[in-house]
Protein backbone atom coordinates (compact mmCIF):
# COMPACT_ATOMS: atom_id res chain seq x y z
CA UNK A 1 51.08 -74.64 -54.68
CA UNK A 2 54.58 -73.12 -53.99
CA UNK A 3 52.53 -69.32 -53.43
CA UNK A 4 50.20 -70.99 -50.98
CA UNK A 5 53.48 -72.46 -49.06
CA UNK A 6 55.51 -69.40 -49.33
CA UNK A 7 52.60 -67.30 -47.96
CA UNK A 8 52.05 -70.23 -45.11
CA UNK A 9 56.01 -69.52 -44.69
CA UNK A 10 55.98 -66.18 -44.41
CA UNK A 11 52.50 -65.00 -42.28
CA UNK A 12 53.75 -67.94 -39.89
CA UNK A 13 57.10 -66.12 -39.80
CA UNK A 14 55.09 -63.08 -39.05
CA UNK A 15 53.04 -64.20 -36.71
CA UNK A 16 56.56 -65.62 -34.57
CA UNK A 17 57.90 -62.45 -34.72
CA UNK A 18 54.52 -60.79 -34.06
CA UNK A 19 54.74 -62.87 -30.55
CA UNK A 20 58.15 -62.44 -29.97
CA UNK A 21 57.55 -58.51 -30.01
CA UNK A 22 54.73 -58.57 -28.04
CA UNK A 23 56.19 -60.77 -25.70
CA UNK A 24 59.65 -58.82 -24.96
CA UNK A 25 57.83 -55.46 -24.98
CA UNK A 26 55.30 -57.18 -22.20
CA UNK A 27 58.27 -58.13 -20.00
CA UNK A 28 60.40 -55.27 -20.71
CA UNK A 29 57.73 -52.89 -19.24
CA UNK A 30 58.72 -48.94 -19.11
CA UNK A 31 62.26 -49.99 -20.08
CA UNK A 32 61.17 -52.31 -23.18
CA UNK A 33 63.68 -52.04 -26.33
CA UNK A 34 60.33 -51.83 -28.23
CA UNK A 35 59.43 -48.85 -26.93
CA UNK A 36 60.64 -46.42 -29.67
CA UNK A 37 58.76 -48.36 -32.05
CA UNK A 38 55.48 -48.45 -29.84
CA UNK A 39 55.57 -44.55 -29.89
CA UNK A 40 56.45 -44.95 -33.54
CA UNK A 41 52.90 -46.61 -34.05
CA UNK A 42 50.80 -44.39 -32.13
CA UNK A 43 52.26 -41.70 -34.06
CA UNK A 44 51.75 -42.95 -37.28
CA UNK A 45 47.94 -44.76 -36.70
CA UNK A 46 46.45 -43.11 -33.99
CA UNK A 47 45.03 -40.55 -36.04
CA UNK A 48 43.69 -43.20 -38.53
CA UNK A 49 42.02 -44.41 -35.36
CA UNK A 50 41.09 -41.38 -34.66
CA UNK A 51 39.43 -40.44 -37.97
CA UNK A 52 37.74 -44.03 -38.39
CA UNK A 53 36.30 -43.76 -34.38
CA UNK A 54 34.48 -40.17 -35.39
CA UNK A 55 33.18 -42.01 -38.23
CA UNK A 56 31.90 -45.30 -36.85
CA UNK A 57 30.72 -43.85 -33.07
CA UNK A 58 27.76 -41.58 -34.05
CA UNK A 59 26.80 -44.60 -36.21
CA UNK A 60 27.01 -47.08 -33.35
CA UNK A 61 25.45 -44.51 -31.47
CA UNK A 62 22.40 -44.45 -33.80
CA UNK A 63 21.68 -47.79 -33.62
CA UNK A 64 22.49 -47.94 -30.19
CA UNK A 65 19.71 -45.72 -29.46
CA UNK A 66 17.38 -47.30 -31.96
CA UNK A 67 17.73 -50.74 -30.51
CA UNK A 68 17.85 -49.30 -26.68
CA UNK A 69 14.54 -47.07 -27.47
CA UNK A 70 11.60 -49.25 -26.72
CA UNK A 71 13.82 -49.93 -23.21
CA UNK A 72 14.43 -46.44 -22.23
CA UNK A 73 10.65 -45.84 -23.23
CA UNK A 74 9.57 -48.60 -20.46
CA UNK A 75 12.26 -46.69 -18.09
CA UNK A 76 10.81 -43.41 -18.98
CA UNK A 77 7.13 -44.77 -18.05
CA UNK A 78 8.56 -46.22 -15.00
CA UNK A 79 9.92 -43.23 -13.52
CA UNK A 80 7.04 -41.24 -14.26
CA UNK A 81 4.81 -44.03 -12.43
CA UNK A 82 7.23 -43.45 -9.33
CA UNK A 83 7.02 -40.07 -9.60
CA UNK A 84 3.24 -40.37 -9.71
CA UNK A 85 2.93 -42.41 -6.49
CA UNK A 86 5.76 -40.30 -4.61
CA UNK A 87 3.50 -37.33 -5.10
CA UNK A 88 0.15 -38.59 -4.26
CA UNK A 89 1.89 -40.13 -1.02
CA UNK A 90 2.48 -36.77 0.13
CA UNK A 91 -0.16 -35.15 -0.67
CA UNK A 92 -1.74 -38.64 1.14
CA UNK A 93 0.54 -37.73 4.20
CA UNK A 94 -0.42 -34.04 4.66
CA UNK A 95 -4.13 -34.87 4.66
CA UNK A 96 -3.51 -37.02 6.81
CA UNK A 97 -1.91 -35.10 9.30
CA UNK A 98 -4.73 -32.07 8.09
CA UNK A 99 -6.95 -35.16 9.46
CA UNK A 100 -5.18 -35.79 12.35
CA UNK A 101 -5.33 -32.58 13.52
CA UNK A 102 -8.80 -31.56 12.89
CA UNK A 103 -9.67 -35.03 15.18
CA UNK A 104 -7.82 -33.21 18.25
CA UNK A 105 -9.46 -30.73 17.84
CA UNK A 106 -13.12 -32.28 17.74
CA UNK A 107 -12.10 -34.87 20.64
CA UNK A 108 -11.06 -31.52 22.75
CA UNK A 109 -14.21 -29.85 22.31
CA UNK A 110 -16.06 -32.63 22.44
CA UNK A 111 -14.31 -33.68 25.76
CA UNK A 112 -15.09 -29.88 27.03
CA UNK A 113 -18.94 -30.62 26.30
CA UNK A 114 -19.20 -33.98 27.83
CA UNK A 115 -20.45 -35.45 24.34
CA UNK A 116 -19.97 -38.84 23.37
CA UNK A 117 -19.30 -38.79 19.76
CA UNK A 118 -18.28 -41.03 17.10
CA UNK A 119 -16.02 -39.64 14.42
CA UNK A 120 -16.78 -39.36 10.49
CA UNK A 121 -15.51 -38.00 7.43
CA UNK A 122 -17.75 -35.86 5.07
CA UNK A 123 -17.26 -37.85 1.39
CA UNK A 124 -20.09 -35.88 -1.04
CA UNK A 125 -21.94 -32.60 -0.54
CA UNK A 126 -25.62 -32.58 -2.34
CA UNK A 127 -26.38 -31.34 -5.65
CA UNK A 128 -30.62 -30.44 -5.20
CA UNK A 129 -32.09 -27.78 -2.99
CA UNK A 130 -31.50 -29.09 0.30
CA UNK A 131 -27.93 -28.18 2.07
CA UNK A 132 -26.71 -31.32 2.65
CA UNK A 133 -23.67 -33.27 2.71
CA UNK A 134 -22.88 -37.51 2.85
CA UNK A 135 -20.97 -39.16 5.85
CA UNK A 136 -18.92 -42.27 5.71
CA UNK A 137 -20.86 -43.69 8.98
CA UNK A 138 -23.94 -45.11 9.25
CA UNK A 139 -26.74 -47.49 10.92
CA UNK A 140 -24.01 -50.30 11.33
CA UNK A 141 -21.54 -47.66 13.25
CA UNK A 142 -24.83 -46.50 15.49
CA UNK A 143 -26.24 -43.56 13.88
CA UNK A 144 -29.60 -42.66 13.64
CA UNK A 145 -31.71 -40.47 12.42
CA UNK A 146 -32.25 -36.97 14.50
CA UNK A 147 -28.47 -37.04 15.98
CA UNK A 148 -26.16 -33.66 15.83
CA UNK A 149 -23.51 -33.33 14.34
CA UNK A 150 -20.36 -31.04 14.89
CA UNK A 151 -17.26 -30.35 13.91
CA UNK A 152 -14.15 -29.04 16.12
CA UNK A 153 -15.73 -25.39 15.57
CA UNK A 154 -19.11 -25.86 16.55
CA UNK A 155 -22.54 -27.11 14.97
CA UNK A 156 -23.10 -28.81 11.84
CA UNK A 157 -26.30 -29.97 11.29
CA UNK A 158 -28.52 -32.98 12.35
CA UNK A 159 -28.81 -36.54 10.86
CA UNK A 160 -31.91 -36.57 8.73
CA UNK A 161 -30.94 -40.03 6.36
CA UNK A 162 -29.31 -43.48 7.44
CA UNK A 163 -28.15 -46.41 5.65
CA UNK A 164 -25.81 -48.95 6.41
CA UNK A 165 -22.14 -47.29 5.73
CA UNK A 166 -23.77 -43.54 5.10
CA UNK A 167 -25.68 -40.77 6.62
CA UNK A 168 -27.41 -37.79 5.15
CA UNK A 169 -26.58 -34.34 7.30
CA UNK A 170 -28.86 -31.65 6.75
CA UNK A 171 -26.90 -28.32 7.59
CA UNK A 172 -27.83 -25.86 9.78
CA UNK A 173 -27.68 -22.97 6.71
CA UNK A 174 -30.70 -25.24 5.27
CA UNK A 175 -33.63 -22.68 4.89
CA UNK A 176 -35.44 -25.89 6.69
CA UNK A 177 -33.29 -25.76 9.65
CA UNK A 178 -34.38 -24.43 12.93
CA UNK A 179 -31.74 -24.97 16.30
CA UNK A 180 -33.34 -23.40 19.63
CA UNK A 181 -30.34 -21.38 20.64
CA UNK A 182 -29.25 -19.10 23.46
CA UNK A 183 -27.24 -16.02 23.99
CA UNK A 184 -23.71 -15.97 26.12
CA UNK A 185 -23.77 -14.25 29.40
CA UNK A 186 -27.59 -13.03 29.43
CA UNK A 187 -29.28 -16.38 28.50
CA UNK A 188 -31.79 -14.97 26.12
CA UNK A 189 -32.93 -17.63 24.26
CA UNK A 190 -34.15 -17.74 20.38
CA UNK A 191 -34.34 -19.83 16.88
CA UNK A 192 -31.45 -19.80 14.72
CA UNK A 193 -32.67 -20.09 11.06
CA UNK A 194 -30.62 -20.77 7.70
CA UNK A 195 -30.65 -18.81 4.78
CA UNK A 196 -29.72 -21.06 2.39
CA UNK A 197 -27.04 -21.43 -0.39
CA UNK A 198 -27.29 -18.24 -1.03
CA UNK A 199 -25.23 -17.50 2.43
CA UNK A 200 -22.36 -19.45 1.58
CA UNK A 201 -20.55 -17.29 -0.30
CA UNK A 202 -20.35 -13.82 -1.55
CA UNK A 203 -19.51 -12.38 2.43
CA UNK A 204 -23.41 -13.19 3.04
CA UNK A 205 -24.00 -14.04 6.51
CA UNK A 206 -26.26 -17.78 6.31
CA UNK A 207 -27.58 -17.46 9.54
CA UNK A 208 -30.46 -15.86 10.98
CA UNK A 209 -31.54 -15.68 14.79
CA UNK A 210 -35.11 -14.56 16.14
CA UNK A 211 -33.96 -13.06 19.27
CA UNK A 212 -38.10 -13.92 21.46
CA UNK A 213 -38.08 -11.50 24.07
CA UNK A 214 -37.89 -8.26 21.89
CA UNK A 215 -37.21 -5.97 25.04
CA UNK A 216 -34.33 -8.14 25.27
CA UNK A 217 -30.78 -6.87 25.51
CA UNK A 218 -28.41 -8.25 22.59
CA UNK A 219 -25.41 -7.11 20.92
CA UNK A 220 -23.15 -7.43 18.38
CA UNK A 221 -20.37 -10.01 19.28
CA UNK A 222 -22.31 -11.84 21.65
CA UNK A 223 -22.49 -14.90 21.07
CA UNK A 224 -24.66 -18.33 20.41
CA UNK A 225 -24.97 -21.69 21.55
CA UNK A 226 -27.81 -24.87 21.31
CA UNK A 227 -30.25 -24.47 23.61
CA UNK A 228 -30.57 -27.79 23.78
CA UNK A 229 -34.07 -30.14 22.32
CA UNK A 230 -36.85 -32.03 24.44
CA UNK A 231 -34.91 -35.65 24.62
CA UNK A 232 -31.73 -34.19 23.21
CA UNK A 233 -33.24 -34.86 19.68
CA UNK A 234 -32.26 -33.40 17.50
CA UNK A 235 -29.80 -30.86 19.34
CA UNK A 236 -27.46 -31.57 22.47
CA UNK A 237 -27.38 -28.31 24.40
CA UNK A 238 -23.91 -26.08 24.20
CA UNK A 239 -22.71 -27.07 21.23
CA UNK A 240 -21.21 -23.17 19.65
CA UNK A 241 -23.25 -21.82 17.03
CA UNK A 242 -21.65 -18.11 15.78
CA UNK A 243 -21.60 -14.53 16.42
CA UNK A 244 -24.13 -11.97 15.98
CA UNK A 245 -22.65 -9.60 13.13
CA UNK A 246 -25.45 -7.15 12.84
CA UNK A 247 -28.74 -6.83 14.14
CA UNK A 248 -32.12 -5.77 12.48
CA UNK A 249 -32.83 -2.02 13.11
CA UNK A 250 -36.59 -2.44 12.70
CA UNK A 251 -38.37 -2.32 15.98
CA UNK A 252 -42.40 -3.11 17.19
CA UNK A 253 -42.45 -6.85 16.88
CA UNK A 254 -42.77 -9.37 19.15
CA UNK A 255 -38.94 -10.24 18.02
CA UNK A 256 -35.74 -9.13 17.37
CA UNK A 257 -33.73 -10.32 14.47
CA UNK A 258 -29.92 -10.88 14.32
CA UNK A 259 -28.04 -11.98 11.35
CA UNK A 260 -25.08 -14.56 12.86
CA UNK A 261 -21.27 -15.48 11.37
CA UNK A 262 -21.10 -19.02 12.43
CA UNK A 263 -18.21 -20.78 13.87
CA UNK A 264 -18.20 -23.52 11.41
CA UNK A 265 -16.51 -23.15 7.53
CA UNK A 266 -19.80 -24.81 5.66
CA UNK A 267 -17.67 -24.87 2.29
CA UNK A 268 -14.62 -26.89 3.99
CA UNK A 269 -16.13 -29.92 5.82
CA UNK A 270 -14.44 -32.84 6.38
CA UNK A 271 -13.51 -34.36 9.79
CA UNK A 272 -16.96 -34.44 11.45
CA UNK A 273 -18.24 -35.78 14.70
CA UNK A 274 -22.17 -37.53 15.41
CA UNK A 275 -23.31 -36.69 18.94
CA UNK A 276 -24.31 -40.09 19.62
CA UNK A 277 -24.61 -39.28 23.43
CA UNK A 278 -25.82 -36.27 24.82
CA UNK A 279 -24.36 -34.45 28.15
CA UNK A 280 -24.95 -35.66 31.70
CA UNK A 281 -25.44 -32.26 32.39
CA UNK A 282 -25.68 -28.99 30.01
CA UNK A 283 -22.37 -27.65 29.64
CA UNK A 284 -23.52 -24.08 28.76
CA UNK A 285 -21.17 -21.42 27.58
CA UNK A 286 -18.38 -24.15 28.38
CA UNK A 287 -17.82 -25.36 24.55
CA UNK A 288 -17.36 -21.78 23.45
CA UNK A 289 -13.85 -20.64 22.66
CA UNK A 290 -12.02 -18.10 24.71
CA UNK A 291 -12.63 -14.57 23.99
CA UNK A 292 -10.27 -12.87 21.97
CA UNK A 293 -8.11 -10.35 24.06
CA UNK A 294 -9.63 -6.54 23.56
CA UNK A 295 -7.08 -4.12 21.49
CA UNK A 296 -4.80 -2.02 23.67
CA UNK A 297 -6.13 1.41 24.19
CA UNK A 298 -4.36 4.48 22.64
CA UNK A 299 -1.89 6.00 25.28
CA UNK A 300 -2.54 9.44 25.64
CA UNK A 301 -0.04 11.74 24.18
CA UNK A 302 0.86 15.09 26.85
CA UNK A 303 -0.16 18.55 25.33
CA UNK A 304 2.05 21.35 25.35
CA UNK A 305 5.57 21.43 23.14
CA UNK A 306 8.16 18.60 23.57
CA UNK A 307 10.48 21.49 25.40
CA UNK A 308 8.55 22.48 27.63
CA UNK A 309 9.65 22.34 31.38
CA UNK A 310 6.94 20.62 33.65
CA UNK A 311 5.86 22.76 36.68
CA UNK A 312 6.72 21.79 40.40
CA UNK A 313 4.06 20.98 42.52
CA UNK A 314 3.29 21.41 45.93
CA UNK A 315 5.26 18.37 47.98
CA UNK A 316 2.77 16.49 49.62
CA UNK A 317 2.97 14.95 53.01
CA UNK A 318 6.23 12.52 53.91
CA UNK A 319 5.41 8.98 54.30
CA UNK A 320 7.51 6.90 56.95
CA UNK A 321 8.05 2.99 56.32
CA UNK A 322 5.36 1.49 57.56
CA UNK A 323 3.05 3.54 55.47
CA UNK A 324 1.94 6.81 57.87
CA UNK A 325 1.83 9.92 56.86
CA UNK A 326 3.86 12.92 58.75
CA UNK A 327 2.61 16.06 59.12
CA UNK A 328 4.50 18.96 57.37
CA UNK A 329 6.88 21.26 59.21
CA UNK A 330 4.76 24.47 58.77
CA UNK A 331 1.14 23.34 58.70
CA UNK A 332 -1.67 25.52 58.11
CA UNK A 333 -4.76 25.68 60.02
CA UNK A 334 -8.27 26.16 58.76
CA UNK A 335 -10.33 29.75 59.71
């Protein structure tokens, strides 16, 4: 009993004189009487702390990152998720403006033609042996069957299938398809054929055109546009076509045969327009985009060698200011 009060006695003594200390060296600040024997301490156990914090951290650190793990997991998946949806926002912004801009394009020419059109996008191409590709418009939007279609290059195809939402285009490079077309400038008229698949790749040209007057003139880089069909079904007239590339040397028929490059990218569809009203009056060669400029010809270089002095001619006749010509002081008169 006497230990257990003597060690009451003297940790309560300790613990008075513990407070004391910490009290006078609180008030006393920078100039604290304590203050040798603060530095005192941190000389003598701050390396033990030291020692003992290397030792316990990377432990606490361990199960720090054992308990946080399943956390920064969820974080991880988070920010990947973000990540995820920032990218397919942008790539969700440039097709749109892609999309935007290919529909300026369609309204202009489309505005140049006089057609009424109604805007779709092409969502599926086929898979059998037709060339065909799926719209997103359909019998409730006012398409029917037998309607054009183009794009902001030129023509398409025609509407062959409707349902409600979606419409079947058959293409013109369909070896079913057959457009009555016309030549720029001389009018010529003829029947644009497709080739098929087959011309849709490989720098094969998918478009053939049965020039019918075989006496006819026709040349490469002329080019083609819709005639035009009896009740504008299935073709509005004007709509651009292509450019004859190279033309059939054969001769004796009753036709001529050109192979065309057409205006419209067949493998990159996707803004599309249905003619669902034709022209009040046939545009033409209107629809067609400008010509491209010719190349500059070659200046011609002068002969002889760069040092050579150029002769003096004759002076010819004076010319006073309002643009008559004075006779020379010694004239000569003709025998």
């Amino acid at each position: 009993m006497k230990d257990t009060r003597r060690t009451r006695a003297v940790l309560g003594v300790l613990l008075v004189a513990a407070l004391a200390m910490i009290t006078m060296d609180y008030r006393g600040g920078d100039d604290s009487p304590l203050r040798g024997l603060r530095s005192a301490g941190a000389a003598v156990f701050g390396p033990v702390e030291r020692a003992s914090a290397a030792v316990v951290r990377p432990v606490g650190n361990t199960f720090d990152a054992i308990t946080d793990a399943p956390g920064e997991r969820r974080r991880a998946d988070r920010l990947a998720r973000d990540n995820q949806r920032l990218r397919e926002q942008l790539r969700s912004t440039r097709l749109d403006q892609d999309r935007s801009a290919q529909l300026q394009r369609l309204l202009g020419t489309a505005g140049m033609g006089g057609y009424k059109i109604l805007a779709a996008q092409v969502i599926s191409a086929g898979q059998g042996f037709e060339d065909t590709v799926t719209i997103d418009v359909g019998s409730r939007s006012g398409v029917r069957p037998d309607m054009t279609v183009m794009s902001a290059d030129g023509l398409v195809g025609r509407v062959t299938r409707v349902g409600p939402a979606t419409a079947t285009v058959l293409l013109a490079t369909d070896q079913t398809s057959s457009v009555g077309s016309r030549l720029e400038d001389s009018k010529e008229i003829g029947i644009v054929q497709g080739t098929g698949r087959r011309g849709l790749g490989g720098g094969a040209t998918p478009l053939r055109f049965q020039l019918l007057d075989a006496s006819a003139p026709m040349k490469v880089g002329q080019r083609l546009v819709t005639l035009g069909s009896q009740g504008e079904r299935p073709y509005v007239p004007g709509v651009p076509i292509g450019t004859v590339e190279r033309i059939d040397a054969s001769s004796g028929g009753l036709t001529r045969t050109a192979y065309v490059k057409p205006f419209v990218h067949f493998t990159r569809l996707d803004v599309v327009a249905v003619v669902v009203a034709p022209p009040k009056t046939d545009p033409r060669d209107a629809v067609l985009p400008p010509k491209p400029a010719p190349p500059p010809s070659p200046t011609p270089t002068p002969s002889g060698s760069p040092g050579a002095k150029k002769k003096k001619g004759k002076k010819g006749p004076k010319t006073e200011a309002d643009g008559t010509a004075t006779p020379s002081a010694n004239p000569t008169s003709g025998g």
